[in-house]
N, C-alpha and C. Protein backbone atom coordinates (compact mmCIF):
# COMPACT_ATOMS: atom_id res chain seq x y z
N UNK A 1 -12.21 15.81 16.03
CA UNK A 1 -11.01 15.61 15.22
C UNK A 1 -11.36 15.87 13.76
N UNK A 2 -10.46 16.45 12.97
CA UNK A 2 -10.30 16.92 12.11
C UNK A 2 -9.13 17.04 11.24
N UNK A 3 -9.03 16.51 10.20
CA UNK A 3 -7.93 16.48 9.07
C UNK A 3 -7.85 16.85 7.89
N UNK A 4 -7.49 17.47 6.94
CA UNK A 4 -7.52 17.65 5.57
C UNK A 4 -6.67 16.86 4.83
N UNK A 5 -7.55 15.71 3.92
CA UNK A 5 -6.65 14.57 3.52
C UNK A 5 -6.91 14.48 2.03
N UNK A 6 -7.14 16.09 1.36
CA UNK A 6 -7.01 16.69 -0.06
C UNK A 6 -5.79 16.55 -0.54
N UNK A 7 -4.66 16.35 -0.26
CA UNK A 7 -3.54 15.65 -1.11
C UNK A 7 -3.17 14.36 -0.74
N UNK A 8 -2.69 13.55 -1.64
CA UNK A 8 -2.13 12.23 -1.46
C UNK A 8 -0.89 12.17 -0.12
N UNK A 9 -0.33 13.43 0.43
CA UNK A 9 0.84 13.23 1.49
C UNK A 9 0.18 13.65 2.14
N UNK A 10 -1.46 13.98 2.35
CA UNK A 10 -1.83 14.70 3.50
C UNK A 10 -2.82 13.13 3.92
N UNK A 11 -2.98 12.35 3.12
CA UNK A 11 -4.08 10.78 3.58
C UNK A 11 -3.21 9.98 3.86
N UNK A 12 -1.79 10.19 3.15
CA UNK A 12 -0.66 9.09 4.20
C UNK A 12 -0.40 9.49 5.49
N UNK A 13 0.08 10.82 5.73
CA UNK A 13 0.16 10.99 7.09
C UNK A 13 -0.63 10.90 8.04
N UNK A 14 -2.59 11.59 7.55
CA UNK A 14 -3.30 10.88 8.27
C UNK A 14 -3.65 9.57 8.72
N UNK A 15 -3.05 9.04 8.10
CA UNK A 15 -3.10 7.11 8.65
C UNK A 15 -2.10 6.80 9.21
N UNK A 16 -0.72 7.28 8.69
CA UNK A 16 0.32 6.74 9.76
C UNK A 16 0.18 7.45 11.50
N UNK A 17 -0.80 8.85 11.33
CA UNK A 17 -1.07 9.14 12.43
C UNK A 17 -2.15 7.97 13.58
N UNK A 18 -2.89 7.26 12.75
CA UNK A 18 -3.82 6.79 13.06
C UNK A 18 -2.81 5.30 13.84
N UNK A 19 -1.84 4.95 13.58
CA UNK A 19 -0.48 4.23 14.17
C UNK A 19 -0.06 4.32 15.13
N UNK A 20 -0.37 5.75 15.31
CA UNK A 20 1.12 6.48 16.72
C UNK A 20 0.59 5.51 17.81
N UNK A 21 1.84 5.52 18.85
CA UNK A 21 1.47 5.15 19.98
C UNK A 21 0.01 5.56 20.45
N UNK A 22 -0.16 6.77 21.04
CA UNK A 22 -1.47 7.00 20.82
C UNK A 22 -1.68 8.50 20.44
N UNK A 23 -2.65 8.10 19.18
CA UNK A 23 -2.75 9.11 18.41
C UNK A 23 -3.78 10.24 18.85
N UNK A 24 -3.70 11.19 17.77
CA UNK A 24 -4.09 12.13 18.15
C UNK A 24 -5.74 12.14 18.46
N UNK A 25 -5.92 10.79 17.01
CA UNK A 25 -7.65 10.70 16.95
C UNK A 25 -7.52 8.99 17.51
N UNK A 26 -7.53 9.10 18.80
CA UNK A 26 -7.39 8.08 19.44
C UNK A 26 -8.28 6.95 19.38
N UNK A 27 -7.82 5.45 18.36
CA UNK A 27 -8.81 4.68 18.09
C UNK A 27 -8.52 4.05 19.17
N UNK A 28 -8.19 3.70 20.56
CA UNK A 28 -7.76 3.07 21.33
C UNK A 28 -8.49 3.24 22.60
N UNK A 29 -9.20 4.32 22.83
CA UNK A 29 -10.42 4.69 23.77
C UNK A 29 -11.29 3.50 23.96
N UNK A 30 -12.30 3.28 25.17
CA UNK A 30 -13.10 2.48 25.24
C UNK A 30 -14.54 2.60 25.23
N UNK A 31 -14.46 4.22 24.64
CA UNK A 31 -15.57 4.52 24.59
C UNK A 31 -16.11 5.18 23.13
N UNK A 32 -14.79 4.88 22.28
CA UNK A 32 -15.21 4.98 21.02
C UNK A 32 -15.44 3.99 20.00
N UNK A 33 -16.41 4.15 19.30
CA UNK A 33 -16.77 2.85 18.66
C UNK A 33 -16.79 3.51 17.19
N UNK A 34 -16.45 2.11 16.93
CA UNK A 34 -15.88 2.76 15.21
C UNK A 34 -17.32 2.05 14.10
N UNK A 35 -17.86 2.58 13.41
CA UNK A 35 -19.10 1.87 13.11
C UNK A 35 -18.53 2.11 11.76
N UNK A 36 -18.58 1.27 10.81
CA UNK A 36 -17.96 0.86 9.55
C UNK A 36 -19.23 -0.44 8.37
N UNK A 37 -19.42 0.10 7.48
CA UNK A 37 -20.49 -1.02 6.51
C UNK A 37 -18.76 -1.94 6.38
N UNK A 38 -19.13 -3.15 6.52
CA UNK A 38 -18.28 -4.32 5.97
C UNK A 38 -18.98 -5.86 5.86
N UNK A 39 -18.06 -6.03 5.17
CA UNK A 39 -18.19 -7.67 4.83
C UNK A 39 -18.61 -8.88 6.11
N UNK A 40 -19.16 -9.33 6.10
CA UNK A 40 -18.97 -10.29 7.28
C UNK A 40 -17.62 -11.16 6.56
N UNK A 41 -16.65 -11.24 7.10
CA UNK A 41 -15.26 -11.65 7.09
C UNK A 41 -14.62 -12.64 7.83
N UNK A 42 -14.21 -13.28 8.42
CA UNK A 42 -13.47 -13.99 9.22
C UNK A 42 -12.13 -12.91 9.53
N UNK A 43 -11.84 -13.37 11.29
CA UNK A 43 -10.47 -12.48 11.62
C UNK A 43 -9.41 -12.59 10.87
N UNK A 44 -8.41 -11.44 11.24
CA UNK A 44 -7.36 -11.63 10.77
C UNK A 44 -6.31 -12.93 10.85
N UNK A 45 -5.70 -13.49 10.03
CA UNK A 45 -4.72 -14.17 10.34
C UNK A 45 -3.33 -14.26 10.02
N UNK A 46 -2.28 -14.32 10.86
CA UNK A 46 -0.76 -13.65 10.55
C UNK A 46 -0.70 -14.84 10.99
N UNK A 47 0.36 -15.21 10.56
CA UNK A 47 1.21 -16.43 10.42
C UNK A 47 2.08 -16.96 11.38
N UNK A 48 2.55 -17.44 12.25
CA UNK A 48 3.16 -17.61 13.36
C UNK A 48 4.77 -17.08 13.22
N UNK A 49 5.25 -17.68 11.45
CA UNK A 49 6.55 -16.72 11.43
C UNK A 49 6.38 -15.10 10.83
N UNK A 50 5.42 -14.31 10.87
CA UNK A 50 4.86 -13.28 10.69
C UNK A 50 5.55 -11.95 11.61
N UNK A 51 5.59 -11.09 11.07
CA UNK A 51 5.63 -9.85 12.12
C UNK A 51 4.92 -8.70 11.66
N UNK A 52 4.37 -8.23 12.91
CA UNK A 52 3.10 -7.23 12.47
C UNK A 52 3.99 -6.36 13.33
N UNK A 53 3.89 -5.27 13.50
CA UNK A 53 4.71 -3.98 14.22
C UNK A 53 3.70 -2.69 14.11
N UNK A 54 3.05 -2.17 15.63
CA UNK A 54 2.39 -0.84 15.12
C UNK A 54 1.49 -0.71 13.38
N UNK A 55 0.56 -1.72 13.33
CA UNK A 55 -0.22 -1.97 12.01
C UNK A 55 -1.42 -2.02 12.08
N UNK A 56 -2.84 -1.31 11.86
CA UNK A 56 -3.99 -1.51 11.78
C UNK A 56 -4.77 -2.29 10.94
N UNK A 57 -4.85 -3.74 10.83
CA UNK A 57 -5.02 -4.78 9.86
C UNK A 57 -6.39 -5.33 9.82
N UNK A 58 -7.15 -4.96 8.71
CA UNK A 58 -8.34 -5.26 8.48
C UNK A 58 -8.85 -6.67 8.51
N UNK A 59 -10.13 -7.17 9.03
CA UNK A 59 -10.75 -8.33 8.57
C UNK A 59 -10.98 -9.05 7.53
N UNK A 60 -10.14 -10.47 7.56
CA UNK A 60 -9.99 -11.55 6.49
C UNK A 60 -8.84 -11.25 5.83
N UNK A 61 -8.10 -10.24 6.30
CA UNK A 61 -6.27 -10.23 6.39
C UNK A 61 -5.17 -11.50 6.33
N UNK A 62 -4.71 -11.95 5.56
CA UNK A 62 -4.09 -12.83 5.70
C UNK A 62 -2.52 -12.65 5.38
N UNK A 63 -1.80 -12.34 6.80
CA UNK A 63 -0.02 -11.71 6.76
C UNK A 63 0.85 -13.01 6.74
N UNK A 64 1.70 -13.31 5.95
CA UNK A 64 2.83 -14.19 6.01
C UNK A 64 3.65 -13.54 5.92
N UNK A 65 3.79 -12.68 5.47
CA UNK A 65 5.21 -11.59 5.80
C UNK A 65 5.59 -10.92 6.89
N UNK A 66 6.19 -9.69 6.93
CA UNK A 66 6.77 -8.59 7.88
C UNK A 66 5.64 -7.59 7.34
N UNK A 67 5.24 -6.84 8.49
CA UNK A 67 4.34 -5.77 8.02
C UNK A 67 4.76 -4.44 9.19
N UNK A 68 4.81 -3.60 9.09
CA UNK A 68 5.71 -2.52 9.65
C UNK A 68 5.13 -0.88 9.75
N UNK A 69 4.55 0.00 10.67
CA UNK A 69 3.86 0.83 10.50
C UNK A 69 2.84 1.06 9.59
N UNK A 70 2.25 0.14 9.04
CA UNK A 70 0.95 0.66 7.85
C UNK A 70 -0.57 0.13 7.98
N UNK A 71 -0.89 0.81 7.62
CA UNK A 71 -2.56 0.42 7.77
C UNK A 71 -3.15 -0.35 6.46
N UNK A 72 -3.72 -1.42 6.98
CA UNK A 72 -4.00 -2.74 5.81
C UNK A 72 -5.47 -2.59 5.98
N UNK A 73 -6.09 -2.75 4.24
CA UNK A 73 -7.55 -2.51 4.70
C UNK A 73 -7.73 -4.44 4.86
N UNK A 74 -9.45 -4.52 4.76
CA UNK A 74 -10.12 -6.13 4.59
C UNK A 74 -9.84 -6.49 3.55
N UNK A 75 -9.42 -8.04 3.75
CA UNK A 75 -9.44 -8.92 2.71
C UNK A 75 -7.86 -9.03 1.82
N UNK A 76 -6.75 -8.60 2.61
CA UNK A 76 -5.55 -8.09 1.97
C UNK A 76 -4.58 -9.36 2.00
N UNK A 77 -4.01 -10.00 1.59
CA UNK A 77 -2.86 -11.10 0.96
C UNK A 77 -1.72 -10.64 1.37
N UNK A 78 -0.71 -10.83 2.06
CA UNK A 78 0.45 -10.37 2.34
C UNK A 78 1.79 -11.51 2.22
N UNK A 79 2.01 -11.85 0.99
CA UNK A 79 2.74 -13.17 1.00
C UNK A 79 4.17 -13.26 1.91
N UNK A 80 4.52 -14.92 1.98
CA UNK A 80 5.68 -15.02 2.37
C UNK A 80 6.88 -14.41 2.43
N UNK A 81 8.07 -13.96 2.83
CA UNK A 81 9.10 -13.10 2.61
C UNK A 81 9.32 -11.79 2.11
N UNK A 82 7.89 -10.80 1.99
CA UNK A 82 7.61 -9.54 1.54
C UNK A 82 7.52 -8.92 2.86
N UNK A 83 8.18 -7.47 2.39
CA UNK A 83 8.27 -6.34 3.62
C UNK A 83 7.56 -5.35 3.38
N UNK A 84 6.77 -4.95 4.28
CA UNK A 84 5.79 -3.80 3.95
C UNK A 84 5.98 -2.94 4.75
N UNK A 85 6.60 -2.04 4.67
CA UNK A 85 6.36 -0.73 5.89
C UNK A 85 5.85 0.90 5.40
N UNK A 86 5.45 1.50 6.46
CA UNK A 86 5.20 3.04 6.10
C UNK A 86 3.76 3.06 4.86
N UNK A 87 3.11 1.84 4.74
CA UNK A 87 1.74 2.09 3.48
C UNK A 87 0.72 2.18 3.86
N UNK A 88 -0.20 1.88 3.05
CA UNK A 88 -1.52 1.98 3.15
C UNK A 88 -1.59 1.29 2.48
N UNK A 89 -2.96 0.11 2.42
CA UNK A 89 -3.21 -1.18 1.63
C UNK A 89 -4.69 -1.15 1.81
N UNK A 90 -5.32 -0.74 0.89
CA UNK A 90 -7.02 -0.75 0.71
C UNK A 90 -7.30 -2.26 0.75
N UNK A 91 -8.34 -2.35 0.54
CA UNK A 91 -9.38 -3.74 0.73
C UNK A 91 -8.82 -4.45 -0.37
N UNK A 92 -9.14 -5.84 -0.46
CA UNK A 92 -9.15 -7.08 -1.18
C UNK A 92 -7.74 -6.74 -2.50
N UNK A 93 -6.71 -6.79 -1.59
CA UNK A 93 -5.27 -6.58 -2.29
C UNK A 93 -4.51 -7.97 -2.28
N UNK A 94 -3.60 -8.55 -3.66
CA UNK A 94 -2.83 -9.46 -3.30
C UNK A 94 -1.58 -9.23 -3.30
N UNK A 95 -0.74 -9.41 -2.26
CA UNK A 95 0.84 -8.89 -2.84
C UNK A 95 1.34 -10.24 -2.48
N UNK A 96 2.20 -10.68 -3.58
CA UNK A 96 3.04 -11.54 -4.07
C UNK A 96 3.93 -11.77 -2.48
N UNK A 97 4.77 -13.26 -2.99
CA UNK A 97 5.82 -13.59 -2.23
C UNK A 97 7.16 -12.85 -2.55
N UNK A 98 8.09 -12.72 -1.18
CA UNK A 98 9.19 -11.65 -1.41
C UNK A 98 9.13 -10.49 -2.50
N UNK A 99 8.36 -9.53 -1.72
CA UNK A 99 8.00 -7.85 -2.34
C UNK A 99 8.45 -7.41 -0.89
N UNK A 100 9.19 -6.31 -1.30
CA UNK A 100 9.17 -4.73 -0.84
C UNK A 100 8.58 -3.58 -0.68
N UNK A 101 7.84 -3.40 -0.33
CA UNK A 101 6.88 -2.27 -0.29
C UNK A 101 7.22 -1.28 0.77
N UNK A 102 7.82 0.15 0.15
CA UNK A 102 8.26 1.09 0.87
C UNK A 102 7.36 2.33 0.67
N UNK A 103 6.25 3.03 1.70
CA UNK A 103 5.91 3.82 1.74
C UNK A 103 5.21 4.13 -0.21
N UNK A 104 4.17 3.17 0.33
CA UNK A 104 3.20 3.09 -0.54
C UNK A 104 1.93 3.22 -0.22
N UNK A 105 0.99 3.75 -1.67
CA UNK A 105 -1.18 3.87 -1.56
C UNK A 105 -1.15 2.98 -2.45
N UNK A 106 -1.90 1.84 -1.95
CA UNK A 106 -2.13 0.99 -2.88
C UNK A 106 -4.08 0.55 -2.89
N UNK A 107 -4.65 1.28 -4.08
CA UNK A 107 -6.19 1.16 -3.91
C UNK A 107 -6.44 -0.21 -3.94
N UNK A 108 -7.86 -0.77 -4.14
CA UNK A 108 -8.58 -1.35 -3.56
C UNK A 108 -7.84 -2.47 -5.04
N UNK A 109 -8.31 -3.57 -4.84
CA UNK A 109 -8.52 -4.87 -5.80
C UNK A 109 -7.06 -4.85 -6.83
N UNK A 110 -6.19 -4.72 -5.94
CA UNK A 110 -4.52 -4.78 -6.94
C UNK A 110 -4.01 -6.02 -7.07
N UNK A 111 -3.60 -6.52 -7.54
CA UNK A 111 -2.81 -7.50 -7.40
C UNK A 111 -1.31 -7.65 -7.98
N UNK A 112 -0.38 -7.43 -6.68
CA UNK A 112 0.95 -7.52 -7.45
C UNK A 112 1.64 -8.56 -7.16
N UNK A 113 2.58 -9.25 -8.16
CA UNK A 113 2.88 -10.61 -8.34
C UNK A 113 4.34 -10.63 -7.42
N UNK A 114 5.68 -12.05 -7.35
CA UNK A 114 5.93 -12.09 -7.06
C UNK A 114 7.38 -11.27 -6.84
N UNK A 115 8.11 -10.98 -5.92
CA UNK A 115 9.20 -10.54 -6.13
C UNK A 115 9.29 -9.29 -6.74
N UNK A 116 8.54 -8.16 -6.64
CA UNK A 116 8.13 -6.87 -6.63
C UNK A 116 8.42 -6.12 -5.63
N UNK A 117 9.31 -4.81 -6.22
CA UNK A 117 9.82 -3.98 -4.92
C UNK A 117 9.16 -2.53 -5.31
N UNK A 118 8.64 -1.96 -4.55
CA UNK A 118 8.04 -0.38 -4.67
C UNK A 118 8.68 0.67 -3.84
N UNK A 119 9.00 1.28 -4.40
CA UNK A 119 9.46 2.20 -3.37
C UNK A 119 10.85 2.31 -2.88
N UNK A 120 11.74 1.59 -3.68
CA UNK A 120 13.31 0.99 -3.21
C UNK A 120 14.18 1.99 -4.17
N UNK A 121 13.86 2.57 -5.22
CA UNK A 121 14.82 3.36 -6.15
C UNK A 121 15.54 5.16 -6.12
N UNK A 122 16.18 5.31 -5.96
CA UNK A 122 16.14 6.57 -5.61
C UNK A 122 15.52 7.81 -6.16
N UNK A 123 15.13 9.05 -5.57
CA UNK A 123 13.99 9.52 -5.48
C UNK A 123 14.30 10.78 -6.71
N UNK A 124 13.50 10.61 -7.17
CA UNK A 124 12.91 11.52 -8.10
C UNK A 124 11.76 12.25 -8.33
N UNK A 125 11.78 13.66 -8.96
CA UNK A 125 10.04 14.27 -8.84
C UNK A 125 9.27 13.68 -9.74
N UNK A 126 7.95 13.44 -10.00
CA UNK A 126 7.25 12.67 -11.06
C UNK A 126 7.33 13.88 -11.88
N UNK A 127 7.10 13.57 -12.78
CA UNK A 127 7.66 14.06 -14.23
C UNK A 127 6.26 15.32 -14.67
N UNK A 128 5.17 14.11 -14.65
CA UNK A 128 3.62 15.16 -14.70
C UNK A 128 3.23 15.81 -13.84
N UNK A 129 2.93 15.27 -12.67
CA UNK A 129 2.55 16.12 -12.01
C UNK A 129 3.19 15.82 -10.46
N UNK A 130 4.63 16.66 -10.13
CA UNK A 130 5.29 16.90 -9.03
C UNK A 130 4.71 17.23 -7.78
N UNK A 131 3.11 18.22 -7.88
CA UNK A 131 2.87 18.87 -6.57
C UNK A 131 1.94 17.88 -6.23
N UNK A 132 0.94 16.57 -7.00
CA UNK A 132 0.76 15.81 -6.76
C UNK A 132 1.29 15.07 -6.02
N UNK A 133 2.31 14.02 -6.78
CA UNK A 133 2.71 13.16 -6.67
C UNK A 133 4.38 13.23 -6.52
N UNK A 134 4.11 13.36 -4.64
CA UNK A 134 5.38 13.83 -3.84
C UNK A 134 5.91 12.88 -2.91
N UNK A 135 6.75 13.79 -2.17
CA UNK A 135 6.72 12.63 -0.72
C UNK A 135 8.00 11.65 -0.61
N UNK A 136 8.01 10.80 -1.76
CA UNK A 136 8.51 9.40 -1.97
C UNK A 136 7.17 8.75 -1.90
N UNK A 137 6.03 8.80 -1.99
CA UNK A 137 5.20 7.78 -2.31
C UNK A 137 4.97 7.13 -3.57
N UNK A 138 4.61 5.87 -3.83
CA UNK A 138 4.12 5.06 -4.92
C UNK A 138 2.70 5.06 -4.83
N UNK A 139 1.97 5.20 -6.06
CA UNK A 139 1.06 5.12 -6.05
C UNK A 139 0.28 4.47 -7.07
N UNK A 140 -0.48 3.15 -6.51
CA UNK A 140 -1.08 2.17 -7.35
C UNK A 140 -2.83 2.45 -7.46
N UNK A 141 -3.10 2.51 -8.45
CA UNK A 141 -4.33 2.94 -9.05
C UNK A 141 -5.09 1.26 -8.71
N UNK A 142 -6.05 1.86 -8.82
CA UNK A 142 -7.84 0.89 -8.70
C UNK A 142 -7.27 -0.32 -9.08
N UNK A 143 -7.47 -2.04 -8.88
CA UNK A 143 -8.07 -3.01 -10.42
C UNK A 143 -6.24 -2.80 -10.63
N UNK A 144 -5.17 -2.47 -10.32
CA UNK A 144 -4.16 -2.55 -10.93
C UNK A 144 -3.20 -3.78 -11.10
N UNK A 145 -2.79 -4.74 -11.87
CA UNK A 145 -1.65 -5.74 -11.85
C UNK A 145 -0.54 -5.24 -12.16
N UNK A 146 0.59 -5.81 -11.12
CA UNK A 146 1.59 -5.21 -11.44
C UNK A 146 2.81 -7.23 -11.33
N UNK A 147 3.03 -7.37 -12.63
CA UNK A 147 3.85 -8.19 -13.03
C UNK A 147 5.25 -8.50 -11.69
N UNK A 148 5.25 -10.00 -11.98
CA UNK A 148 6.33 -10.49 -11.31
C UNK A 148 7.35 -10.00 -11.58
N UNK A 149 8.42 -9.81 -10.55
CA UNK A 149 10.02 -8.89 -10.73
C UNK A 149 9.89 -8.13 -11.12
N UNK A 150 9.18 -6.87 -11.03
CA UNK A 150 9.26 -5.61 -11.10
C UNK A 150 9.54 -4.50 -9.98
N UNK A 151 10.65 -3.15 -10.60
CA UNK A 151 10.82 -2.81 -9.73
C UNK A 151 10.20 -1.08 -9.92
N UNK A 152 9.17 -0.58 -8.90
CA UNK A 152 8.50 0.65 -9.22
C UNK A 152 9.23 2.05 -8.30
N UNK A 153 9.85 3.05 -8.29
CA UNK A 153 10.07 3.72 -7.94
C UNK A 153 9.52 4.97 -7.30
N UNK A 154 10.42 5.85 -6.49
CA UNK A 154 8.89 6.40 -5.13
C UNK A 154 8.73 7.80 -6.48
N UNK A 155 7.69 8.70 -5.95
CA UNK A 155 6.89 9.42 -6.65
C UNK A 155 6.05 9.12 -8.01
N UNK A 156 5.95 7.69 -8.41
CA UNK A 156 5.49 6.73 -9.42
C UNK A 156 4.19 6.55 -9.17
N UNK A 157 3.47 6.26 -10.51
CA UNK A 157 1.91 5.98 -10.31
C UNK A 157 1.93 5.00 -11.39
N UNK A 158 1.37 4.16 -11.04
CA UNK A 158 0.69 3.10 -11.92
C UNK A 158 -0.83 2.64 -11.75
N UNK A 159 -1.37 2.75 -12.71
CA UNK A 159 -3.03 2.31 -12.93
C UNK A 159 -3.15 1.63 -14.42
N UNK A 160 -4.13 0.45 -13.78
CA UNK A 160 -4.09 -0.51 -14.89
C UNK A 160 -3.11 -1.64 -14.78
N UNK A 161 -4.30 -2.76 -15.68
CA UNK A 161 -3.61 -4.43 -15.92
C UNK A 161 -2.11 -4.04 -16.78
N UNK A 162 -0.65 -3.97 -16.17
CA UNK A 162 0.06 -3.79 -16.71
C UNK A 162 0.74 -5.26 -17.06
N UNK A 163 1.50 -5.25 -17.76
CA UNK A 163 2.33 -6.49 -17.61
C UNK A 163 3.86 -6.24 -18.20
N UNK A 164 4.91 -7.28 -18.32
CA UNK A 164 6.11 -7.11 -18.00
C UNK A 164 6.80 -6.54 -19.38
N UNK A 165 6.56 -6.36 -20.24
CA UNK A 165 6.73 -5.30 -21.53
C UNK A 165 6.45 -3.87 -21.56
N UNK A 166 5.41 -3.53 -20.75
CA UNK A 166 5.56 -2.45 -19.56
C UNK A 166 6.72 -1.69 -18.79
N UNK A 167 7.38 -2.37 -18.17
CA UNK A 167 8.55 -2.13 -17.53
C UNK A 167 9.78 -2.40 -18.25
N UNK A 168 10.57 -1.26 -18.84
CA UNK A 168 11.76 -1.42 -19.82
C UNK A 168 12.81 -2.20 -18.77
N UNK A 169 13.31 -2.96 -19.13
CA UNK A 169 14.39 -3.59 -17.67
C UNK A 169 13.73 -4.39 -16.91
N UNK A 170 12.32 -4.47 -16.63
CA UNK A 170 11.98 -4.45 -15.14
C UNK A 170 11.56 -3.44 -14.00
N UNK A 171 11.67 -2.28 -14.90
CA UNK A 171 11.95 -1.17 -13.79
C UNK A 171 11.25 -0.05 -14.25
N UNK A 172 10.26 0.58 -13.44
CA UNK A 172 9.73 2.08 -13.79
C UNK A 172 10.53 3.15 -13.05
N UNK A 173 11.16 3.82 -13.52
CA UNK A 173 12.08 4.69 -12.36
C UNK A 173 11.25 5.02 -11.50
N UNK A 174 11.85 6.23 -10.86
CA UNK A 174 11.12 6.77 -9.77
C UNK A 174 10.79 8.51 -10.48
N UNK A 175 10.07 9.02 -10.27
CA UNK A 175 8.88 9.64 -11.14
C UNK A 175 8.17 9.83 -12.51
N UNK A 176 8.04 8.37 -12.74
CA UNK A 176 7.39 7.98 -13.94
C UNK A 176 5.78 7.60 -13.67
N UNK A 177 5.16 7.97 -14.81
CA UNK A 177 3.58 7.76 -14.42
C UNK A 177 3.23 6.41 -15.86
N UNK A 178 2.68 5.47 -15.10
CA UNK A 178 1.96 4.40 -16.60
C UNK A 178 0.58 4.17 -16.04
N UNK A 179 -0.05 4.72 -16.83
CA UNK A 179 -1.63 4.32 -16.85
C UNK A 179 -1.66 3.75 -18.06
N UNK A 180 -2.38 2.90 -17.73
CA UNK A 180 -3.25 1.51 -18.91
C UNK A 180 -4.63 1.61 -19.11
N UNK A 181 -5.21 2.86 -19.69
CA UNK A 181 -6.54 3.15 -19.31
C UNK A 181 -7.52 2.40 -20.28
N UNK A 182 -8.28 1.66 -19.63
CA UNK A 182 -9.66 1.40 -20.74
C UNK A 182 -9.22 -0.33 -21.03
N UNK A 183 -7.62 -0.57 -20.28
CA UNK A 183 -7.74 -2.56 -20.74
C UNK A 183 -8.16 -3.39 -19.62
């Protein structure tokens, strides 16, 4: 098996492939073993009022929400009343209580606060760079905070400790880029 996952819509689809019933690079075999450097972790734990749906959810995962086609790396926070579908969620992520998360990359060590919707605004090309940053995806950079009640729009990138003076309204449209480089 083989993929080219040189653009940002070519590493989402390879993971939501990695979802399918059974996929093409079938992690579901019993004779394939997936050998991975990690954390010694404790299992996942989802919450009894929780829903996980078709989701590949990493070790020391902790879901209180709805989680919906996406692949969650280790160590990921998924608060109370937040909907996540169609993403990708790298390692040691916190997402706030009641967030939206629509067909989002969200790198490693983010933390977004409460009542945060991504991906909910209607679609626009990003402004800098379009052949990039396509799709309808959001895209959250390294180390990024993203402030309570904010709302980020799809073809959007944010990187960096932002906070709520940041967002005119509340709101980054949808193909706007804010990097916070160097705070």
């Amino acid at each position: 098996y083989w993929k080219d996952v040189g653009t940002l819509s070519s590493y989402w689809e390879a993971n939501m492939e990695l979802i399918d019933i059974v996929p093409e690079f079938n992690l579901y075999e019993e004779y394939w073993r997936i050998y991975t450097k990690s954390e010694i972790l404790p299992p996942q734990y989802i919450a009894s009022d929780s829903i996980v749906e078709r989701c590949i959810i990493g070790e020391g995962s902790e879901i209180y929400g709805q989680v919906y086609n996406s692949v969650i790396g280790c160590g990921v926070t998924i608060g109370k009343g937040t909907v996540v579908r169609n993403s990708i969620i790298m390692n040691q992520c916190h997402i706030g209580n009641n967030c939206t998360v629509e067909k989002a990359i969200i790198d490693e060590y983010v933390n977004i606060g409460d009542g945060v919707e991504l991906g909910t605004l209607e679609e626009k090309p990003n402004e800098l760079k379009p052949n990039i940053y396509n799709q309808g995806l959001v895209t959250i950079g390294e180390k990024s905070v993203i402030p309570d009640h904010v709302k980020i729009g799809k073809n959007s990138v944010v990187s960096g400790e932002t906070t709520i003076e940041d967002y005119p309204e509340g709101i980054l449209d949808s193909g706007k880029t804010l990097i916070k480089a160097g705070e």
